[in-house]
C-alpha atoms as a PDB file:
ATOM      1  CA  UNK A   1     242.352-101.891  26.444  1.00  0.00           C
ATOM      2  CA  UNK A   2     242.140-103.849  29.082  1.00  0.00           C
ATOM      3  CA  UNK A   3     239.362-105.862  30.679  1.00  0.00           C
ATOM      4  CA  UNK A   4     237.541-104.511  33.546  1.00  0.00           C
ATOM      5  CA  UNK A   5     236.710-106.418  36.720  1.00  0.00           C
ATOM      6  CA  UNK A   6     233.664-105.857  38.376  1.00  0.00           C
ATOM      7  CA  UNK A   7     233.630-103.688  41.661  1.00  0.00           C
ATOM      8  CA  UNK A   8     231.348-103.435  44.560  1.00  0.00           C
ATOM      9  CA  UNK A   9     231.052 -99.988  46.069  1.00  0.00           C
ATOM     10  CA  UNK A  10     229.519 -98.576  48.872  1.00  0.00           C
ATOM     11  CA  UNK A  11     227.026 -95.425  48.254  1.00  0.00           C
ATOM     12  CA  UNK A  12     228.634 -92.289  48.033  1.00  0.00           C
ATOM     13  CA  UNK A  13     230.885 -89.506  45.280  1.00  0.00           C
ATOM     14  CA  UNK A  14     234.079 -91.642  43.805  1.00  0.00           C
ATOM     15  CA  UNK A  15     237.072 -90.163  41.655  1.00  0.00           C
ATOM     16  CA  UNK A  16     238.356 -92.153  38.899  1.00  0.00           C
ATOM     17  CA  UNK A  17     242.177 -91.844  38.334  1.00  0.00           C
ATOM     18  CA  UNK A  18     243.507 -93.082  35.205  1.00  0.00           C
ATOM     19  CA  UNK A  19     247.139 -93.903  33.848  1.00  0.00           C
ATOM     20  CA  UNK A  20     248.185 -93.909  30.112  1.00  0.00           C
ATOM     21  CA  UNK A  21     251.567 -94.305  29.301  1.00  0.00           C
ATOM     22  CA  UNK A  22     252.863 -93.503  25.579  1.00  0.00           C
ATOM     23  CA  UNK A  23     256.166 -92.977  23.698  1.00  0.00           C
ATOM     24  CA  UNK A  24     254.594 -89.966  21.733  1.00  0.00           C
ATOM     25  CA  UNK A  25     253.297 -86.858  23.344  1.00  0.00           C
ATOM     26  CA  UNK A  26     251.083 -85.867  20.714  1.00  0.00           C
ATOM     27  CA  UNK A  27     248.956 -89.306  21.255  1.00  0.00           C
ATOM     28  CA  UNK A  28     248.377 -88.477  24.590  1.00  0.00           C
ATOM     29  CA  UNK A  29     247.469 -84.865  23.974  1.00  0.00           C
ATOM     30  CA  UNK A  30     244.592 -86.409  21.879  1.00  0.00           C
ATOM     31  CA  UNK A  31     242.887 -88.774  24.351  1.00  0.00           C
ATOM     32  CA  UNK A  32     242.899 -85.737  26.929  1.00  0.00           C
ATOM     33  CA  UNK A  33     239.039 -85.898  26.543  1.00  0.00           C
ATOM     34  CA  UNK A  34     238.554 -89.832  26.867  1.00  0.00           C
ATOM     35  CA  UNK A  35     235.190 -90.854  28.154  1.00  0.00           C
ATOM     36  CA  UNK A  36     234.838 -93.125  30.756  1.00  0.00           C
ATOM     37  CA  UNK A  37     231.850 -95.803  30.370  1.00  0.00           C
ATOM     38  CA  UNK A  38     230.476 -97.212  33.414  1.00  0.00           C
ATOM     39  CA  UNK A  39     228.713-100.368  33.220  1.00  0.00           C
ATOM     40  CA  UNK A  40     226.247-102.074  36.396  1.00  0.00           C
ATOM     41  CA  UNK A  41     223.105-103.594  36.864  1.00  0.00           C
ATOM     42  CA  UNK A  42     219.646-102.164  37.207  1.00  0.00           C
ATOM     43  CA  UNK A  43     218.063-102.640  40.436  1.00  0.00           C
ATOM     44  CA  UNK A  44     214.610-103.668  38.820  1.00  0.00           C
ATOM     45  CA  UNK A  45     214.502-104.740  35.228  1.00  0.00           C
ATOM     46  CA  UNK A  46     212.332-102.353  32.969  1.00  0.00           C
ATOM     47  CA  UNK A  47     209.560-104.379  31.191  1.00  0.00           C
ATOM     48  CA  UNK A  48     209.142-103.123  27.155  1.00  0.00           C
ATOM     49  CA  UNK A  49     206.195-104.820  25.024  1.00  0.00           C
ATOM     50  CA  UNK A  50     206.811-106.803  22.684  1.00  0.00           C
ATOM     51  CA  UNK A  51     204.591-106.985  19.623  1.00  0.00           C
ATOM     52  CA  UNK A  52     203.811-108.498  16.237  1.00  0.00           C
ATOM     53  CA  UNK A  53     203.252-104.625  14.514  1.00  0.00           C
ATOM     54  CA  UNK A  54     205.911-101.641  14.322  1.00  0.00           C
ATOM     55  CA  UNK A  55     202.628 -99.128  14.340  1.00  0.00           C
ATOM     56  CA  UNK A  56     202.047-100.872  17.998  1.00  0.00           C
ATOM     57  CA  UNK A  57     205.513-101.083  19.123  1.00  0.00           C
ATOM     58  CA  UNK A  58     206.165 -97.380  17.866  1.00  0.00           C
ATOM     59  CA  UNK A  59     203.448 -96.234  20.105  1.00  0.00           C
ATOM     60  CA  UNK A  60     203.686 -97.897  23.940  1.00  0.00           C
ATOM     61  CA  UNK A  61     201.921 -95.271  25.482  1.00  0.00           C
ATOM     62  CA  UNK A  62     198.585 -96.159  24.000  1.00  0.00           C
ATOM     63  CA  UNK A  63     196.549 -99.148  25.508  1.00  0.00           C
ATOM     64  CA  UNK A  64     192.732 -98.392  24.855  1.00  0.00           C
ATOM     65  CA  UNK A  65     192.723-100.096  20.865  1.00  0.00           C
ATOM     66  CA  UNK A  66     192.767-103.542  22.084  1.00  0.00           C
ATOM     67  CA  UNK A  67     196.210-104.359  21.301  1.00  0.00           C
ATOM     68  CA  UNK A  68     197.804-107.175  23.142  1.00  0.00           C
ATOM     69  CA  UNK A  69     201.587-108.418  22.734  1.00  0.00           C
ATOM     70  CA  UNK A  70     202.745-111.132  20.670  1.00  0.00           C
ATOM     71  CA  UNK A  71     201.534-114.315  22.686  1.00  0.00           C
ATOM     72  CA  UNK A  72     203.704-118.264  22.751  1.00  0.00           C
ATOM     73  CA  UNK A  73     203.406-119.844  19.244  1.00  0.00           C
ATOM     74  CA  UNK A  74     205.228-122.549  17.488  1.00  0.00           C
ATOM     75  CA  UNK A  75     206.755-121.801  14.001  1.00  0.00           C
ATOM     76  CA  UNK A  76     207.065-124.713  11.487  1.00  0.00           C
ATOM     77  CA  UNK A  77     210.569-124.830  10.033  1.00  0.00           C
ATOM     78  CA  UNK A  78     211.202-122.110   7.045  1.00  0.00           C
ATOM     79  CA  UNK A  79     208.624-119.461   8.509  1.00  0.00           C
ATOM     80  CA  UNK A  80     209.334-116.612  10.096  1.00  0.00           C
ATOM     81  CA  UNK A  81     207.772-114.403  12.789  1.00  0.00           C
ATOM     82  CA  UNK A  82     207.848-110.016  12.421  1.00  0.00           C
ATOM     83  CA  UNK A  83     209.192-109.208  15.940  1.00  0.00           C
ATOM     84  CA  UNK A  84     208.892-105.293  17.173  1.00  0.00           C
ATOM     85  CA  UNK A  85     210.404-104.198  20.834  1.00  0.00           C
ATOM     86  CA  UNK A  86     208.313-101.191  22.491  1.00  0.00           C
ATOM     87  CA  UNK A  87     210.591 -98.511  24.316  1.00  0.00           C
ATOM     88  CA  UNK A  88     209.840 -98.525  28.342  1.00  0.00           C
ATOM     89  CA  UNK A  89     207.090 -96.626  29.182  1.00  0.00           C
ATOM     90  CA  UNK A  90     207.796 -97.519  33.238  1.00  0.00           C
ATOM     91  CA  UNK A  91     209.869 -93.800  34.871  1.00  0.00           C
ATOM     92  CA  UNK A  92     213.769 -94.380  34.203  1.00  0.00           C
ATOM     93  CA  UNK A  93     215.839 -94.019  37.327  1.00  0.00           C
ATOM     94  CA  UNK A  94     216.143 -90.638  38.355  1.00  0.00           C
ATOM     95  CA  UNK A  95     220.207 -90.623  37.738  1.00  0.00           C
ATOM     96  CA  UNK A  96     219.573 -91.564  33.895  1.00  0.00           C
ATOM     97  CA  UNK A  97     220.254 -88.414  31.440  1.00  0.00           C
ATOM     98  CA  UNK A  98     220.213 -88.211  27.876  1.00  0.00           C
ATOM     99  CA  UNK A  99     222.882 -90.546  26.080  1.00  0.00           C
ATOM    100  CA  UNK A 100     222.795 -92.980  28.690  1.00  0.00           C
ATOM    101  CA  UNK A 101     222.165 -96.488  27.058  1.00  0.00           C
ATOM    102  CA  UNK A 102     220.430 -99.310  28.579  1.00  0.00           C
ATOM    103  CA  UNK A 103     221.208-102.531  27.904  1.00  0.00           C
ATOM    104  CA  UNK A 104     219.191-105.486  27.860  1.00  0.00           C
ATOM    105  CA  UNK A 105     218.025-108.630  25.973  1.00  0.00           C
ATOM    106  CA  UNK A 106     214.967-110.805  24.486  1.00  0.00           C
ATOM    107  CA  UNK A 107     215.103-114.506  24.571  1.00  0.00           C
ATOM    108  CA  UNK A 108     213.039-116.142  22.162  1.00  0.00           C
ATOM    109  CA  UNK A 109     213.459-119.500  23.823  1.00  0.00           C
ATOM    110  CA  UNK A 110     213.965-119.725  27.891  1.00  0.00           C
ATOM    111  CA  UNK A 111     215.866-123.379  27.134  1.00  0.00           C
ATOM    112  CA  UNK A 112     218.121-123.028  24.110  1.00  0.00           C
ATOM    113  CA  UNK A 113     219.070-119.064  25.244  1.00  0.00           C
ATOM    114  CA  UNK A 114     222.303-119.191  24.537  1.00  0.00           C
ATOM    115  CA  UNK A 115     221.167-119.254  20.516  1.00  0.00           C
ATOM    116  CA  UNK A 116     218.126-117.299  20.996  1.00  0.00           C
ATOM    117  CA  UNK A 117     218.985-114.243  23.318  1.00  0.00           C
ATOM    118  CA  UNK A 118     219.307-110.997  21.579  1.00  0.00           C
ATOM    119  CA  UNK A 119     220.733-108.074  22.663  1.00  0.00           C
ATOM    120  CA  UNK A 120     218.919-104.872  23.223  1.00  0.00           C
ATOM    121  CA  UNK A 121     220.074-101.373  23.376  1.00  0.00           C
ATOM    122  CA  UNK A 122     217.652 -98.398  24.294  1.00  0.00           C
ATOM    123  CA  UNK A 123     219.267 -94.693  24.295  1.00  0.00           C
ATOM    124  CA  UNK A 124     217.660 -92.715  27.038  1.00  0.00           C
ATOM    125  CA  UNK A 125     216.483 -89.564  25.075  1.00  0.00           C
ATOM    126  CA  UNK A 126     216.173 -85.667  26.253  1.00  0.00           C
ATOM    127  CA  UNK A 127     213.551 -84.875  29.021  1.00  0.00           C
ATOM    128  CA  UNK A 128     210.849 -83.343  27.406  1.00  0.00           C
ATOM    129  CA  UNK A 129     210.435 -79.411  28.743  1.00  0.00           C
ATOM    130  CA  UNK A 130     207.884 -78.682  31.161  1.00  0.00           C
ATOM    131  CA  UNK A 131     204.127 -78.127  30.104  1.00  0.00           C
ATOM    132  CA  UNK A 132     203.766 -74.985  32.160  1.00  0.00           C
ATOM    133  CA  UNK A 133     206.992 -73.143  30.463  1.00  0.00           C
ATOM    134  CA  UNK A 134     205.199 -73.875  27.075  1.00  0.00           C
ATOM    135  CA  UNK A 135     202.451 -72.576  28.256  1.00  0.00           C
ATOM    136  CA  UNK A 136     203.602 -69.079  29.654  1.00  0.00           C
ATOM    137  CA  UNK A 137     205.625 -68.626  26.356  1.00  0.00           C
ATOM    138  CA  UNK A 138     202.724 -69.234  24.206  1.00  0.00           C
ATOM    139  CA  UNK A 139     200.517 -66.845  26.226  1.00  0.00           C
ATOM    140  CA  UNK A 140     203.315 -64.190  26.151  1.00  0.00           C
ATOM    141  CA  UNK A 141     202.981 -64.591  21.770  1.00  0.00           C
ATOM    142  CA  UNK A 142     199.112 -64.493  21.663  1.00  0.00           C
ATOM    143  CA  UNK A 143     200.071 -61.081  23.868  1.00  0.00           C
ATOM    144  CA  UNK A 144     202.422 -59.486  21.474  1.00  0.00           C
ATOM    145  CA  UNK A 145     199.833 -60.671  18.456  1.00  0.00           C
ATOM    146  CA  UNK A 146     197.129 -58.882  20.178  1.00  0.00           C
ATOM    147  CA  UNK A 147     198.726 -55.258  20.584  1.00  0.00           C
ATOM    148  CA  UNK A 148     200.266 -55.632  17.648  1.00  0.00           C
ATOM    149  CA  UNK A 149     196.497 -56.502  16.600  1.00  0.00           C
ATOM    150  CA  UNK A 150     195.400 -53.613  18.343  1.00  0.00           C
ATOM    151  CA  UNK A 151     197.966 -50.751  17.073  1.00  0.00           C
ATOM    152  CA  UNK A 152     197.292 -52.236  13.331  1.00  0.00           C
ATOM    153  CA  UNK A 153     193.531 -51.362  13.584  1.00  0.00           C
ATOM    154  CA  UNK A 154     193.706 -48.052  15.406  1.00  0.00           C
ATOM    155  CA  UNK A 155     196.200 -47.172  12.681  1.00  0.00           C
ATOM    156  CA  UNK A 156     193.968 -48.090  10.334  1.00  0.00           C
ATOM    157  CA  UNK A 157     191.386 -46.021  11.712  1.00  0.00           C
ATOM    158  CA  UNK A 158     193.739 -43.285  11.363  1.00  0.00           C
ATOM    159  CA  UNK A 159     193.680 -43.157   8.017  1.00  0.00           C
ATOM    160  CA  UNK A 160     189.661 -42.936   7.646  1.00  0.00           C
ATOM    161  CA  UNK A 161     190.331 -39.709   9.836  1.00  0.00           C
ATOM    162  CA  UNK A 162     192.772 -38.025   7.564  1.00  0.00           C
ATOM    163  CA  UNK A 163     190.171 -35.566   5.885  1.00  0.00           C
ATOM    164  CA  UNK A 164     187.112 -36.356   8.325  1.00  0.00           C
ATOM    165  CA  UNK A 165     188.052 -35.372  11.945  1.00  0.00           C
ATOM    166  CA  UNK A 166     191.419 -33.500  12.193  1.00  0.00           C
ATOM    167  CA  UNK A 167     191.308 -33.616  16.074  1.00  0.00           C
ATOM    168  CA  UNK A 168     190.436 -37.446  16.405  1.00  0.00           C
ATOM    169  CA  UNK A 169     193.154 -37.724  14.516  1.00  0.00           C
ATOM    170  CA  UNK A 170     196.041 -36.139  16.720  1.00  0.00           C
ATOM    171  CA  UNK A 171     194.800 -37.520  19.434  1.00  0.00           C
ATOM    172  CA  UNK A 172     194.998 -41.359  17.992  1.00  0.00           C
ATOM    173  CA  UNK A 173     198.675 -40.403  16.491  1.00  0.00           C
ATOM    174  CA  UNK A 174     200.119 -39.097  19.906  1.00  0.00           C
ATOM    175  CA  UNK A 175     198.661 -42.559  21.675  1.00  0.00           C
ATOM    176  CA  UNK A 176     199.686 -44.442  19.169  1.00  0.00           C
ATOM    177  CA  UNK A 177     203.672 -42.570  18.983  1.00  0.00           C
ATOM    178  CA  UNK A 178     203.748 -43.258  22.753  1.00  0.00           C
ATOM    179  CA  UNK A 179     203.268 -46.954  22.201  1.00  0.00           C
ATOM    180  CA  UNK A 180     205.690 -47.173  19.098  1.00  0.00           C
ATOM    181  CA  UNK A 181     207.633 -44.026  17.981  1.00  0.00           C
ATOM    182  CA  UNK A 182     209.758 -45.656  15.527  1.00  0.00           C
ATOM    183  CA  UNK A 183     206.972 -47.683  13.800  1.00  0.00           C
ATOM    184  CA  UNK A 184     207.760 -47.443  10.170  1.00  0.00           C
ATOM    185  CA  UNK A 185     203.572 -47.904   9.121  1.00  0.00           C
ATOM    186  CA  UNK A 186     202.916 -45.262  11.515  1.00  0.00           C
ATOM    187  CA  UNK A 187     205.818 -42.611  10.704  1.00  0.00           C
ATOM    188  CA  UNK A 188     204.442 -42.956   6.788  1.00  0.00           C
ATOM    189  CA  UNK A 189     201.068 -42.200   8.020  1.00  0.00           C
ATOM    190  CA  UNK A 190     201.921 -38.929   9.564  1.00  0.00           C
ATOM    191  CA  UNK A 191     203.606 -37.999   6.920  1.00  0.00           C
ATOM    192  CA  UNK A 192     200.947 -38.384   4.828  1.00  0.00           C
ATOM    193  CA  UNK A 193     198.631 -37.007   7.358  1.00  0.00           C
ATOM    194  CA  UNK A 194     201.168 -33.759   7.068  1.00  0.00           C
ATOM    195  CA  UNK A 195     201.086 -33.923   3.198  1.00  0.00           C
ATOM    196  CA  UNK A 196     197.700 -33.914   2.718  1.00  0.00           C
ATOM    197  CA  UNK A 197     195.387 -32.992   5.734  1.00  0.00           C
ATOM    198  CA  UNK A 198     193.161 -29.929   5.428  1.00  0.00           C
ATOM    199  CA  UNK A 199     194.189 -27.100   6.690  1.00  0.00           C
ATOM    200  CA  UNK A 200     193.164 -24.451   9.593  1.00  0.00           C
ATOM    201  CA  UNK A 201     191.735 -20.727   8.258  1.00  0.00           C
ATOM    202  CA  UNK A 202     194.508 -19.233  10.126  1.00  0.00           C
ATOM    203  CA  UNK A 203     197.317 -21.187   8.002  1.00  0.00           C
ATOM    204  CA  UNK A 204     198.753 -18.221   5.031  1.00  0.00           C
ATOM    205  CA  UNK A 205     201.366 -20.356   3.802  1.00  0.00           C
ATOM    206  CA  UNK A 206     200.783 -23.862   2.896  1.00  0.00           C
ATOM    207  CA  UNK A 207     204.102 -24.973   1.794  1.00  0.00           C
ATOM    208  CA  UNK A 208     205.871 -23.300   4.752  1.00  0.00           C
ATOM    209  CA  UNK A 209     203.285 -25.128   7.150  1.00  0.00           C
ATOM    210  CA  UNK A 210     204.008 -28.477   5.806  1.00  0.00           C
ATOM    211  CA  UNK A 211     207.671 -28.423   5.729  1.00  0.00           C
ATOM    212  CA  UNK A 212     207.385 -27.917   9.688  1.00  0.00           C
ATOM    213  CA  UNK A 213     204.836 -30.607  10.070  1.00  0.00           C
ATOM    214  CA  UNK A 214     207.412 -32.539   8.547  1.00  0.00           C
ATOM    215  CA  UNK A 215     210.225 -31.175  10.454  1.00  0.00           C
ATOM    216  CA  UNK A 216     208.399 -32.114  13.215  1.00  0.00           C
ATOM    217  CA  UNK A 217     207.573 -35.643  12.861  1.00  0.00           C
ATOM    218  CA  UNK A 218     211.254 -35.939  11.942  1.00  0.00           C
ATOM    219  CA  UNK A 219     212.652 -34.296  15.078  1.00  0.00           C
ATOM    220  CA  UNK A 220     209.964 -36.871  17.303  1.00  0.00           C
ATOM    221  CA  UNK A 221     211.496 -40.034  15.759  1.00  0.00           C
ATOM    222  CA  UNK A 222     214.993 -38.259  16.744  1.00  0.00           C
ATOM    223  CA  UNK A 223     213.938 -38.536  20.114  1.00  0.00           C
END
């Protein structure tokens, strides 16, 4: 490749038009995707901490446990210092997106930087989602957990009224169908309720009645 050349532009929406030449077709079928990096200078420089701990350097964000950042010292010859580089915790510009890298560097020594700059690199990562959609979605779960919380008990209740109160009963299971006609817990209850409830004085024929209880819960879940 070749090397760029810096170039002042004015504000405003550019179009980059690039030429690649090849003998083989198939090459330049491949690099139909090539990205294009842009390089320029920050406006303002974004300060990051530098400390003597990763545990303070891994968490910018806090400044209330007395932490300070690694201060001017002289090292004798043959030691050695731990160096850790905080992420900037000042707002990115507004253009950055996730992907975008930074570039910067630390010098260790103002005079002699030439042989004591290092270069740093810092990835801009994904925007974290907003509090208030987090918020609504967990509100809409404890929602669903509470009807579901709701339907469980009266069901439950259901099932103390089998033998007890025949009326209570019907009245609980047509609710309770409205809400959730295809509810497997529920279709086995009526069908037990229509297996074993007690029946009326005016019922002749138990095994007739029960088939059309049955039939009848069937033909509802059709529905």
């Amino acid at each position: 490749m070749h090397h760029a050349t810096p170039k002042s532009l004015k504000k405003g929406d550019y179009v980059i038009s690039l030429l690649l030449r090849h003998p083989k077709y198939s090459v330049l079928d491949q690099m139909k995707d090539i990205p294009c990096e842009i390089s320029f200078n920050l406006k303002d420089a974004l300060p990051m901490a530098v400390y003597s701990e990763l545990d303070k350097a891994s968490t910018p964000a806090v400044k209330d446990d007395g932490r300070s950042q690694i201060a001017k010292r002289l090292l004798p010859r043959g030691s050695y210092q731990d160096i850790y580089v905080a992420r900037p915790t000042a707002d990115l510009p507004k253009w950055c997106v996730d992907g975008d890298v930074i570039v910067g560097a630390l010098t260790l020594d103002k005079s002699k930087e030439s042989v004591s700059s290092m270069k740093l690199l810092y990835i801009v990562p994904p925007k974290p989602k907003a509090k208030s959609e987090d918020s609504d979605e967990g509100d809409a779960k404890k929602e669903e957990s509470l009807d579901d919380t709701v339907f469980k008990a009266k069901l439950g209740h259901m099932k103390k009224l089998r033998a007890k109160n025949t009326t209570a009963y019907k009245e609980i299971a047509e609710e309770l169908r409205n809400q959730k006609p295809l509810s497997i817990p529920l279709l086995s209850e009526l069908l037990s309720f229509a297996l074993e409830a007690p029946l009326s004085n005016d019922v002749t024929n138990e095994e007739q009645y029960r088939v059309d209880e049955i039939e009848k819960i069937y033909n509802k879940s059709q529905k």
